[in-house]
C-alpha atoms as a PDB file:
ATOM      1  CA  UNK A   1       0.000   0.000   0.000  1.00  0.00           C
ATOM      2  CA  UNK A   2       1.058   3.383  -0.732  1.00  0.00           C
ATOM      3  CA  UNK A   3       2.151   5.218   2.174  1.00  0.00           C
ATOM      4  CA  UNK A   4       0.211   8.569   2.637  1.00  0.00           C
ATOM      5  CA  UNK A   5       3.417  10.756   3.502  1.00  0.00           C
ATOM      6  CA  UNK A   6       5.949   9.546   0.555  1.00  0.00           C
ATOM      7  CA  UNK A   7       6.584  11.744  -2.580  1.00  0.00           C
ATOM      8  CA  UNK A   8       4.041  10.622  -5.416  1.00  0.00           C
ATOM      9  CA  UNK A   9       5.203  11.085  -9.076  1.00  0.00           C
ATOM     10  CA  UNK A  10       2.115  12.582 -10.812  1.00  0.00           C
ATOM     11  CA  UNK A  11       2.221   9.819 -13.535  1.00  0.00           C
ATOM     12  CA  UNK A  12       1.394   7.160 -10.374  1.00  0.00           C
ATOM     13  CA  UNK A  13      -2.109   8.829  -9.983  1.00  0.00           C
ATOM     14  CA  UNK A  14      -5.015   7.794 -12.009  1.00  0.00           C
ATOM     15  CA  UNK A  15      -7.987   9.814 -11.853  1.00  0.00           C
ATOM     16  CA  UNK A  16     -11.648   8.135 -10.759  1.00  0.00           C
ATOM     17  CA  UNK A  17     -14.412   9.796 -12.737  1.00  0.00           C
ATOM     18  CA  UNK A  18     -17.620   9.496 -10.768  1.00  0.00           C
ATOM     19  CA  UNK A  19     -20.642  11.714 -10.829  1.00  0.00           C
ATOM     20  CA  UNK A  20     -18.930  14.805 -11.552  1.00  0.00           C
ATOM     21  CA  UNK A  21     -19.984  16.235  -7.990  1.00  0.00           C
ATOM     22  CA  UNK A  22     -16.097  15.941  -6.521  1.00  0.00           C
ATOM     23  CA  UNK A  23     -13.334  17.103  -8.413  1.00  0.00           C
ATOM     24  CA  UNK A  24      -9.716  15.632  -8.233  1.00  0.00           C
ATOM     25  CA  UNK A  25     -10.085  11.897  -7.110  1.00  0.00           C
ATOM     26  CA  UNK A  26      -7.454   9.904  -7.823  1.00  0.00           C
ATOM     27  CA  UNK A  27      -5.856   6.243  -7.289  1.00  0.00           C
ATOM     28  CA  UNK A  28      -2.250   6.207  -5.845  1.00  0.00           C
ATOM     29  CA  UNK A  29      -1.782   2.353  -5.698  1.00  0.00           C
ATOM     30  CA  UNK A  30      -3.735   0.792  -3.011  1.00  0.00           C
ATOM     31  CA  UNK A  31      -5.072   4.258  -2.027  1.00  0.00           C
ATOM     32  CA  UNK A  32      -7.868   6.751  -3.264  1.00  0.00           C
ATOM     33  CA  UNK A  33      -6.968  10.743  -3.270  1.00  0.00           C
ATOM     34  CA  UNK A  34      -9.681  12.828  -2.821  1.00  0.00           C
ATOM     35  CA  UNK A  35      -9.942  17.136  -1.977  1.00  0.00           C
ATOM     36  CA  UNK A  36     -10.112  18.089   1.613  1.00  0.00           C
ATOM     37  CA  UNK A  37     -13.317  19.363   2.666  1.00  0.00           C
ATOM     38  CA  UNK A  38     -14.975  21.067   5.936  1.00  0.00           C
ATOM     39  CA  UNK A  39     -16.527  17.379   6.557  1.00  0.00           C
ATOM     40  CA  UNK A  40     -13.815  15.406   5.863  1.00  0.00           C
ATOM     41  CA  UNK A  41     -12.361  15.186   9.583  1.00  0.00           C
ATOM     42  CA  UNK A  42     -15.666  13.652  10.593  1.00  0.00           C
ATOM     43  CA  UNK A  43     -15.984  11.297   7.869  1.00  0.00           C
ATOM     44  CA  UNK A  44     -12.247  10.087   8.435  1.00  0.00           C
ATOM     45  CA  UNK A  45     -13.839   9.456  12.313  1.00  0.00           C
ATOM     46  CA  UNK A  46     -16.777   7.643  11.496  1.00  0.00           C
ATOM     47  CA  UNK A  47     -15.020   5.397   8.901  1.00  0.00           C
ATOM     48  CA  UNK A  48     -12.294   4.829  11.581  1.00  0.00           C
ATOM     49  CA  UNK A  49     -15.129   3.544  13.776  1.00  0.00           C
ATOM     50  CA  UNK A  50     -16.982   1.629  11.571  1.00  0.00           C
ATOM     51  CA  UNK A  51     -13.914  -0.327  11.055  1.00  0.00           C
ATOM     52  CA  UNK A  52     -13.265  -0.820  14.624  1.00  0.00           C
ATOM     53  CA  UNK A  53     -16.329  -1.938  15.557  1.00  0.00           C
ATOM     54  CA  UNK A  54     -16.272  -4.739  12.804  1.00  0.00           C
ATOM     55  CA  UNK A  55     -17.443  -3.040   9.561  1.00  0.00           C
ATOM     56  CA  UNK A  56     -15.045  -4.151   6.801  1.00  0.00           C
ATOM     57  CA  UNK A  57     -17.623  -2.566   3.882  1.00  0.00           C
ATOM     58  CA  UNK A  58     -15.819   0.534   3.870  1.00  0.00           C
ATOM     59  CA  UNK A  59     -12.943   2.566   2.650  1.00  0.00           C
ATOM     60  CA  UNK A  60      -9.915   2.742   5.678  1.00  0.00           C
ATOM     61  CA  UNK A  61      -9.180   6.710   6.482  1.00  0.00           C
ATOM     62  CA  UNK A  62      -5.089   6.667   6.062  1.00  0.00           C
ATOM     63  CA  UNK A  63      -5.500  10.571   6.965  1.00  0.00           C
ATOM     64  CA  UNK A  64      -3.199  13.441   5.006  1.00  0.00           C
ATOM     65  CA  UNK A  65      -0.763  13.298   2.501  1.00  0.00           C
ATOM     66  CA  UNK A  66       1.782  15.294   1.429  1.00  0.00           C
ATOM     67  CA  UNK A  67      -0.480  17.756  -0.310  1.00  0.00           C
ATOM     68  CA  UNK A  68      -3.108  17.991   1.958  1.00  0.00           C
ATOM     69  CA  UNK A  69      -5.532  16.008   0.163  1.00  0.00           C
ATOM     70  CA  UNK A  70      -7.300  12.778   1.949  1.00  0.00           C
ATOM     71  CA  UNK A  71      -6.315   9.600   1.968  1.00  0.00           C
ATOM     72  CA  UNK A  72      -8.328   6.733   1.889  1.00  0.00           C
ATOM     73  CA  UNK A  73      -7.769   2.518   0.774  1.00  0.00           C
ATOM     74  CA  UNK A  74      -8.920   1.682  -2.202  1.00  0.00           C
ATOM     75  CA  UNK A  75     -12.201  -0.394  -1.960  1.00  0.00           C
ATOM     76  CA  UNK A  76     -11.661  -3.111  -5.053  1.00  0.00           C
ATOM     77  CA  UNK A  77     -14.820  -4.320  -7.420  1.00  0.00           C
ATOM     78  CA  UNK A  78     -17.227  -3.342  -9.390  1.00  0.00           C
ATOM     79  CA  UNK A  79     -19.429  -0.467  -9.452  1.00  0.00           C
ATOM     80  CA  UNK A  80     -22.350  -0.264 -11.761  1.00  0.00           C
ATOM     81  CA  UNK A  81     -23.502   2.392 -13.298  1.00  0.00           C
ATOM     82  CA  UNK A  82     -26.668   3.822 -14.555  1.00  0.00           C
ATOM     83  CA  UNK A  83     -29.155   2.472 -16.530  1.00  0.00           C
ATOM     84  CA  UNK A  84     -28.147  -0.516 -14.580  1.00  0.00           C
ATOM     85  CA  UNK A  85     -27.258  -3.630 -16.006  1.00  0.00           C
ATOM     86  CA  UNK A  86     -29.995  -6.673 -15.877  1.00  0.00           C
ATOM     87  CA  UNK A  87     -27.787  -8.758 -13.411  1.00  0.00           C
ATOM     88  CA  UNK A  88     -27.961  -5.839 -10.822  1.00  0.00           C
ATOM     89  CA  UNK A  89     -32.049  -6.488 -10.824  1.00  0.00           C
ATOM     90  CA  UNK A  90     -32.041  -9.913  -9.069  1.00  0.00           C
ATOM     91  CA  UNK A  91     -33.715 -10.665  -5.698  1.00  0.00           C
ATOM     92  CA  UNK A  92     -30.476 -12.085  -4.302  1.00  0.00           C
ATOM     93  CA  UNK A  93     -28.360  -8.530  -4.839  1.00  0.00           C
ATOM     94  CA  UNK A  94     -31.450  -6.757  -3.179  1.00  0.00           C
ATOM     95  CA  UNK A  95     -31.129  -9.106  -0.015  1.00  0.00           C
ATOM     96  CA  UNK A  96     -27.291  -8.837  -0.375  1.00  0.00           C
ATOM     97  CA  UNK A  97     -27.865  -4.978   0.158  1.00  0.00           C
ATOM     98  CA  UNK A  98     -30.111  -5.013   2.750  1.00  0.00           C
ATOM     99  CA  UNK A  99     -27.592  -7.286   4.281  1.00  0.00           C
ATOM    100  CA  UNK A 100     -24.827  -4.915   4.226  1.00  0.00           C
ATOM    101  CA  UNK A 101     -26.853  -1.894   5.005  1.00  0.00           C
ATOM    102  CA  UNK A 102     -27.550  -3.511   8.188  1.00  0.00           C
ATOM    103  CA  UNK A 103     -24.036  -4.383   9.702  1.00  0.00           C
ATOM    104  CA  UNK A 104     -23.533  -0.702   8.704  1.00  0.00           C
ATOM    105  CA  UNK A 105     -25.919   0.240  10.925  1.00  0.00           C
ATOM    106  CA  UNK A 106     -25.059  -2.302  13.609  1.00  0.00           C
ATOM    107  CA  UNK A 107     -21.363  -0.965  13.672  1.00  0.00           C
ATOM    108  CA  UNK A 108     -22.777   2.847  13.845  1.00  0.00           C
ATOM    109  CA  UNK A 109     -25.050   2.625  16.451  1.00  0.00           C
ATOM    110  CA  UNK A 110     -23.812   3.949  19.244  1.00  0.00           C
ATOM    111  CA  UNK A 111     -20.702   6.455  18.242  1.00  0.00           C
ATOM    112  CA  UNK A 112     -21.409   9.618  19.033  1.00  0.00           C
ATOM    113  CA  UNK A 113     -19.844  12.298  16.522  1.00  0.00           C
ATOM    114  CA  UNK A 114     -17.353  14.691  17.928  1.00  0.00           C
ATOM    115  CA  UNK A 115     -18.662  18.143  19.076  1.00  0.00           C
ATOM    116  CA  UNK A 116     -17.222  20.034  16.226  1.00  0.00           C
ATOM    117  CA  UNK A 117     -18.529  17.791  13.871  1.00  0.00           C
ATOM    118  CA  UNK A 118     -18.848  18.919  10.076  1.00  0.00           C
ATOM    119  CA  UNK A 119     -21.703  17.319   8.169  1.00  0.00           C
ATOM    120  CA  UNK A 120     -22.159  17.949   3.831  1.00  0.00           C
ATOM    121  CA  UNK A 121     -25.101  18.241   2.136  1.00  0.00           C
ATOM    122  CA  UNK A 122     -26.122  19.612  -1.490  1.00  0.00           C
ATOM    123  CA  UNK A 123     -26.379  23.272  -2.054  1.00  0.00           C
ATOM    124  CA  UNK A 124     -29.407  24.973  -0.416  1.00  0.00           C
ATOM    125  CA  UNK A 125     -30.488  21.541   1.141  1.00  0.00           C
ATOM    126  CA  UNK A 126     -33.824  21.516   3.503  1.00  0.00           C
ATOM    127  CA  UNK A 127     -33.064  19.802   6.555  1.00  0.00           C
ATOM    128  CA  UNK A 128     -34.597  16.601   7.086  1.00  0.00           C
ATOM    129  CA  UNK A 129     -38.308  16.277   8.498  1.00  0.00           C
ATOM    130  CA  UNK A 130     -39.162  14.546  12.706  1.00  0.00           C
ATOM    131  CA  UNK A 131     -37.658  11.102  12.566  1.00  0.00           C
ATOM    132  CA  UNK A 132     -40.156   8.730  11.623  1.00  0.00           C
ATOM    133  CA  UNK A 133     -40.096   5.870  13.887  1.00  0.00           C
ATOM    134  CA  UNK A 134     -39.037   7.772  17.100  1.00  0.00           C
ATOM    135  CA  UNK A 135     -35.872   5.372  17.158  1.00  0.00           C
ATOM    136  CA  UNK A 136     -32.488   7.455  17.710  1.00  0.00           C
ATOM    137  CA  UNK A 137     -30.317   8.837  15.136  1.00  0.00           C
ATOM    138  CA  UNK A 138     -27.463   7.257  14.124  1.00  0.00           C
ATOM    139  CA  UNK A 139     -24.512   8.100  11.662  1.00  0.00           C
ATOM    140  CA  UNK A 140     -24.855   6.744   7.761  1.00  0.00           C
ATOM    141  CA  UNK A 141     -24.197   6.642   4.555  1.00  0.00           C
ATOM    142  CA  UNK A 142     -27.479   8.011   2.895  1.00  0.00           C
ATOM    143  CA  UNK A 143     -26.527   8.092  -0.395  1.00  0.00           C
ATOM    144  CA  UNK A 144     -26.953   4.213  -2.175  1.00  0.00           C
ATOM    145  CA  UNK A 145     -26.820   5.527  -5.873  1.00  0.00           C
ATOM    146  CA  UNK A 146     -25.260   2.545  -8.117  1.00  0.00           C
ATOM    147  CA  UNK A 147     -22.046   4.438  -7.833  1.00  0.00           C
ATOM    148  CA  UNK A 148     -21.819   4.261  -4.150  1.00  0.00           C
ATOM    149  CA  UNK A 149     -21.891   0.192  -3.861  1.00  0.00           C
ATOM    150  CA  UNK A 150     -19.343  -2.204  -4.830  1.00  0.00           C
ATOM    151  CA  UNK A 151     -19.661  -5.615  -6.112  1.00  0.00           C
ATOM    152  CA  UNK A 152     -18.175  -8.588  -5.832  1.00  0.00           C
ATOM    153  CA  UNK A 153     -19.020 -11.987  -7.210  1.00  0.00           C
ATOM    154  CA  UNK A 154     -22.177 -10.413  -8.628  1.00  0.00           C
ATOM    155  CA  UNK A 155     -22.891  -9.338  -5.430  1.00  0.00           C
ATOM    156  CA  UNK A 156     -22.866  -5.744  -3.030  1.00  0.00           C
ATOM    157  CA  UNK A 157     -20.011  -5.647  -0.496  1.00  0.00           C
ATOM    158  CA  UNK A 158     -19.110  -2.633   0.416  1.00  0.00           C
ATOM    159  CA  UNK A 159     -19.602   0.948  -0.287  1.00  0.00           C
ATOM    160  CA  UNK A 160     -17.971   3.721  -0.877  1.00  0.00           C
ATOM    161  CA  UNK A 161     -18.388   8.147  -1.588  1.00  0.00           C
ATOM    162  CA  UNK A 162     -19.567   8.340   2.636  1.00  0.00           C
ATOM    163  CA  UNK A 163     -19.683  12.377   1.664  1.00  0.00           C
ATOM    164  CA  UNK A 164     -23.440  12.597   2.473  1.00  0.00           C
ATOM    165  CA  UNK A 165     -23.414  10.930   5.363  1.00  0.00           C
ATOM    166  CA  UNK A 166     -24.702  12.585   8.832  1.00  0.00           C
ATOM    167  CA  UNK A 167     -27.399  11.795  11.430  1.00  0.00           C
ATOM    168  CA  UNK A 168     -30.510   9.844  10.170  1.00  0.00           C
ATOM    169  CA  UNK A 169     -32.617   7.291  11.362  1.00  0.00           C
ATOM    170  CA  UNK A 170     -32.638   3.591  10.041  1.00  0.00           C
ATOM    171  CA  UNK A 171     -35.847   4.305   8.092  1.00  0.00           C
ATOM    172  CA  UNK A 172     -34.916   6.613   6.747  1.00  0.00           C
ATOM    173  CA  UNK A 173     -31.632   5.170   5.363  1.00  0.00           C
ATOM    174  CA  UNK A 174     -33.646   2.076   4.325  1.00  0.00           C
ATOM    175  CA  UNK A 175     -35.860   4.228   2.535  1.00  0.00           C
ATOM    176  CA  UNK A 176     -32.750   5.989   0.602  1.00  0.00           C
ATOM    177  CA  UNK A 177     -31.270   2.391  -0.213  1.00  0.00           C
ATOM    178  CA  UNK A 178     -34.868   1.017  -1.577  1.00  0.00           C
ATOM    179  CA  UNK A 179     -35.595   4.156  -3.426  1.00  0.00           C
ATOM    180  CA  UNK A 180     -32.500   3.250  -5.938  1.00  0.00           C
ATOM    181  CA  UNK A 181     -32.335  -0.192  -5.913  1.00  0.00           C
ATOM    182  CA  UNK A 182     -35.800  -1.231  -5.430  1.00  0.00           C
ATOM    183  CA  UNK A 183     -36.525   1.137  -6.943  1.00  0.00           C
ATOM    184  CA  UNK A 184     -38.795   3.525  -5.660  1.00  0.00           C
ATOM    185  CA  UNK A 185     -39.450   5.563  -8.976  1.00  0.00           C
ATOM    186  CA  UNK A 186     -41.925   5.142 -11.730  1.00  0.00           C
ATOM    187  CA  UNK A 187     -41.900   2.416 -14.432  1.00  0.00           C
ATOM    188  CA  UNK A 188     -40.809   5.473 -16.671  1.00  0.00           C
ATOM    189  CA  UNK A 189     -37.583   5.927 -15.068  1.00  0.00           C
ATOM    190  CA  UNK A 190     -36.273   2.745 -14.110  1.00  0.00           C
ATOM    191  CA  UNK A 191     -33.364   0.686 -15.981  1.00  0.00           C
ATOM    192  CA  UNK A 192     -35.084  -1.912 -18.812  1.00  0.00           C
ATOM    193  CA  UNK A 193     -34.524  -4.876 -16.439  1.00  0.00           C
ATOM    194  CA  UNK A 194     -36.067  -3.145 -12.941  1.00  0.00           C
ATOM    195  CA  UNK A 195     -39.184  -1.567 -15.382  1.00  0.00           C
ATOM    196  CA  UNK A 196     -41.810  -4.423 -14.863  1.00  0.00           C
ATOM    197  CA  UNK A 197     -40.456  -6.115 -11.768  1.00  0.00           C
ATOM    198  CA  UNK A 198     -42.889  -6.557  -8.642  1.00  0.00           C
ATOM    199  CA  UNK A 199     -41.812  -3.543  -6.626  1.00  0.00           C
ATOM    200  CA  UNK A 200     -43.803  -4.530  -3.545  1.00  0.00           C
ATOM    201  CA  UNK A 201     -42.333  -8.016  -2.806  1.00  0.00           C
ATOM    202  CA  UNK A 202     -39.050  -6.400  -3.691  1.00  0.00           C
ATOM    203  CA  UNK A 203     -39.435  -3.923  -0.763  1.00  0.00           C
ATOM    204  CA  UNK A 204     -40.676  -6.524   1.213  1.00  0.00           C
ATOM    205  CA  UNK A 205     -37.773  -8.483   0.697  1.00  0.00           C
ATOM    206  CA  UNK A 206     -35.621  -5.927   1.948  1.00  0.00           C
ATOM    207  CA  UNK A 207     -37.313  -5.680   4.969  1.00  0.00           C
ATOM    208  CA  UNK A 208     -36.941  -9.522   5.839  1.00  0.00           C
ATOM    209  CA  UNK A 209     -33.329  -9.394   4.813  1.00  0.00           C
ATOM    210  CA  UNK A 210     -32.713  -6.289   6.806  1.00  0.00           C
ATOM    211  CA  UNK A 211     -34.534  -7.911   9.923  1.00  0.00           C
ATOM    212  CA  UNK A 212     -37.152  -4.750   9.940  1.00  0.00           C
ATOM    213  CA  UNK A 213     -39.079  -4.257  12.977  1.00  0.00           C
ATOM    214  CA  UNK A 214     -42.721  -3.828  12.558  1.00  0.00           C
ATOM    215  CA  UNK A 215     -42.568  -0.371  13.683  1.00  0.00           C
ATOM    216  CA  UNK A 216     -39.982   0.430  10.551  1.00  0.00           C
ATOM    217  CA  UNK A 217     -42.261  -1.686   7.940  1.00  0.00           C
ATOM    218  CA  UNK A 218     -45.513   0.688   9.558  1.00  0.00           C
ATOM    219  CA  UNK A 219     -43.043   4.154   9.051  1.00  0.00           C
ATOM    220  CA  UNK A 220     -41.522   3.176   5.852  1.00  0.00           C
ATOM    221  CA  UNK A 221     -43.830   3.958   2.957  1.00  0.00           C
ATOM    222  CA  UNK A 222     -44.250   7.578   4.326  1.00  0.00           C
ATOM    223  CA  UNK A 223     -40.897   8.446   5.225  1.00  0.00           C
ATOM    224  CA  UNK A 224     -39.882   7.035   1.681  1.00  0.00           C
ATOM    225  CA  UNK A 225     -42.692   9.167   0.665  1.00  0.00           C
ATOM    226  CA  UNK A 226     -41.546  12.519   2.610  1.00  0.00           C
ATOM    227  CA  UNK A 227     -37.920  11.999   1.416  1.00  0.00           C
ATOM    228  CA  UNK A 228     -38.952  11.590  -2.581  1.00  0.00           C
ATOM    229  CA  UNK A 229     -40.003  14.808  -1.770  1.00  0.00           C
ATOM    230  CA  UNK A 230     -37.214  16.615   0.067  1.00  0.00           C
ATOM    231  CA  UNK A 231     -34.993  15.186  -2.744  1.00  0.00           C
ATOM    232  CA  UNK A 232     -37.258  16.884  -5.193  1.00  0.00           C
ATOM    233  CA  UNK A 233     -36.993  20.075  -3.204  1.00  0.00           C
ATOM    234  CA  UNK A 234     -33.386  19.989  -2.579  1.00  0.00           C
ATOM    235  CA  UNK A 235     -32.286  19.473  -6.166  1.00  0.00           C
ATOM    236  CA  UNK A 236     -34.581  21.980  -7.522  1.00  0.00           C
ATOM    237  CA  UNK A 237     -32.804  24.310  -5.604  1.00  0.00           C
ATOM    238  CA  UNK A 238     -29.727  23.178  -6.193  1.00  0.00           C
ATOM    239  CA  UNK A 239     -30.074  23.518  -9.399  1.00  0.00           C
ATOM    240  CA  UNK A 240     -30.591  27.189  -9.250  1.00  0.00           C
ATOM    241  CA  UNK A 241     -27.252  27.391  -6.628  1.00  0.00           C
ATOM    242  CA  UNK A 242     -24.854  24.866  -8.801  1.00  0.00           C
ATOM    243  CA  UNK A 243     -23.861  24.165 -12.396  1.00  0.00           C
ATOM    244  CA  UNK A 244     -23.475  20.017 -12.025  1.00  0.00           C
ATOM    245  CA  UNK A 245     -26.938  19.925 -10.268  1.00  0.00           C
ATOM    246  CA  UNK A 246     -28.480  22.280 -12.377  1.00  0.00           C
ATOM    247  CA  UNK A 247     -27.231  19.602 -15.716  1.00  0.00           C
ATOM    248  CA  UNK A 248     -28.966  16.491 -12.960  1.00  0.00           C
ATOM    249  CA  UNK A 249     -31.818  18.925 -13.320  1.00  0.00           C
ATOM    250  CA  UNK A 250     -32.052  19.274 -16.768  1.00  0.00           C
ATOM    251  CA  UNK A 251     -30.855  16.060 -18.203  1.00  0.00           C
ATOM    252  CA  UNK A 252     -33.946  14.387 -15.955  1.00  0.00           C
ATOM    253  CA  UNK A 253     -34.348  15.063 -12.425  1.00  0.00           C
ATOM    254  CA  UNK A 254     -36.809  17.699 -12.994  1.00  0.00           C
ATOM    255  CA  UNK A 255     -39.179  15.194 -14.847  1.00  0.00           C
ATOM    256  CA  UNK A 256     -38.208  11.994 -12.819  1.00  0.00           C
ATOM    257  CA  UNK A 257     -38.687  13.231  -9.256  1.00  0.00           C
ATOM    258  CA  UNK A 258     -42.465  14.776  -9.711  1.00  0.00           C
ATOM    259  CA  UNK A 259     -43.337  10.998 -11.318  1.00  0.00           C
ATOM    260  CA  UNK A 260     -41.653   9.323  -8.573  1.00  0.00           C
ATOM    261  CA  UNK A 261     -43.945  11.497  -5.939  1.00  0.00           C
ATOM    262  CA  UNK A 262     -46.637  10.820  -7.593  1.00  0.00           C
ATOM    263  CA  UNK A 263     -45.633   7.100  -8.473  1.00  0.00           C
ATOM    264  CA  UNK A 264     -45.272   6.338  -4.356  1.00  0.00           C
ATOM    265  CA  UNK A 265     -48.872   7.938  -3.462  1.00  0.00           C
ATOM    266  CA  UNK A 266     -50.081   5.242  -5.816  1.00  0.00           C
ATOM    267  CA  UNK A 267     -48.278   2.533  -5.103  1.00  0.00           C
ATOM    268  CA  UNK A 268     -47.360   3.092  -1.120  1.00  0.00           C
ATOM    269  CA  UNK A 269     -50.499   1.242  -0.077  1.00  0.00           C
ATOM    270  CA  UNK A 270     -49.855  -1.939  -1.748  1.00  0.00           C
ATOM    271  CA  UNK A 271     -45.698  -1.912  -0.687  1.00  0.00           C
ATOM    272  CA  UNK A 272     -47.476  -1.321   2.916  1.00  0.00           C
ATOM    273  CA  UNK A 273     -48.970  -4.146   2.998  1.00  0.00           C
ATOM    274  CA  UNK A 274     -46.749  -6.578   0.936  1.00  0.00           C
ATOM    275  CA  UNK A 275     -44.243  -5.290   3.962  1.00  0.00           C
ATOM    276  CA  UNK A 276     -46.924  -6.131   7.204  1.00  0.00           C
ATOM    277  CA  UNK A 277     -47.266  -9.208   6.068  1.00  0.00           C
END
């Protein structure tokens, strides 16, 4: 592995193109490069956490290098990308997910950020709504896009990009996880292979995999439902604050999201019960 503090020639780095949101990542070796930001301190914590309490799923934080950027390991696999690919819409990567999701949560519960903790967030974000289920909040990821989880053997095992992560509740997380890979969006908008597929048992599926309580199942369609619309919210005024947000508006969000609201008031009663059952 690449130490952090030892003189890299710039032909060594090779640059990770992701969503276009962070600029400057790069792979050193066995490491990942990324720009310093006000959050990055906490992050670095968390992940350092994570990985003592028993969460391997994760990038390790290796701190500083030599030019101030953050250093983190280099999480090897696959990451798919959108429209996803057909083999990405079995039940068995869905339960894999919920899987992983919850030894994330497992390992988080408990930590307790430091008092000058930095948190991101989009520009001109709302702030989150009451938690749902009354259960405390907890550190994660909130941010499952297909570029966030690693595969391996067909399967997710880790994730990575923890730049959105803060204080949430496990619902809430859940809801973020099932509302790309379930997904929670209209027929419209979904990858060929995820367009006719039986959303309900999907979500239900989740939940058993996950271990849900029957308090989460009862919260879950309307806090998926209250965050399809804080996401519409947030990026619509993002857009107006940010050039790369304003082309996620353009090239789609702004179409997608009001179908996806109006997709879940359909739908949520019949994922409610497939999940009570």
């Amino acid at each position: 592995m690449t130490h952090p503090s030892r003189g890299i020639d710039q032909s060594e780095e090779e640059p990770l193109v992701g969503d276009g949101v962070t600029q400057g990542i790069v792979r050193v070796g066995d490491t990942v490069r990324r720009p310093v930001r006000p959050f990055t301190l906490t992050i670095q914590a968390y992940l350092a956490h994570l990985h003592a309490a028993g969460f391997s799923g994760a990038p390790v934080p290796l701190g500083l290098d030599e030019q101030g950027r953050e250093v983190l390991s280099f999480v090897p696999g696959d990451v798919p990308r959108d429209p996803l690919p057909p083999e990405t819409a079995r039940d068995d990567v869905l339960v894999a997910l919920a899987q992983l999701i919850r030894r994330l949560h497992d390992a988080a519960e408990g930590w307790v950020p430091p008092e000058d903790a930095a948190w991101s967030g989009i520009p001109g974000m709302r702030a989150g709504d009451a938690t749902p289920d009354g259960e405390p909040l907890l550190v994660s990821h909130r941010d499952y896009c297909p570029g966030n989880v690693v595969f391996r053997d067909g399967l997710p095992a880790a994730l990575i990009d923890f730049d959105l992560a803060k204080p949430t509740t496990r619902v809430d997380d859940i809801a973020n996880a099932l509302y790309y890979w379930a997904p929670l969006i209209h027929p419209e908008d979904r990858a060929p292979a995820f367009r006719d597929l039986d959303i309900p048992h999907r979500v239900a599926l989740f939940a058993d995999a996950y271990g849900m309580t029957p308090e989460q199942r009862r919260v879950l369609v309307p806090a998926a439902t209250t965050m399809i619309g804080r996401f519409h919210t947030n990026m619509r005024t993002a857009a107006d604050r940010d050039p790369v947000f304003r082309r996620f508006w353009i090239e789609g969000a702004k179409d997608r999201l009001p179908r996806a609201e109006a997709w879940m008031q359909q739908q949520g009663p019949s994922i409610t019960a497939a999940i009570a059952r």
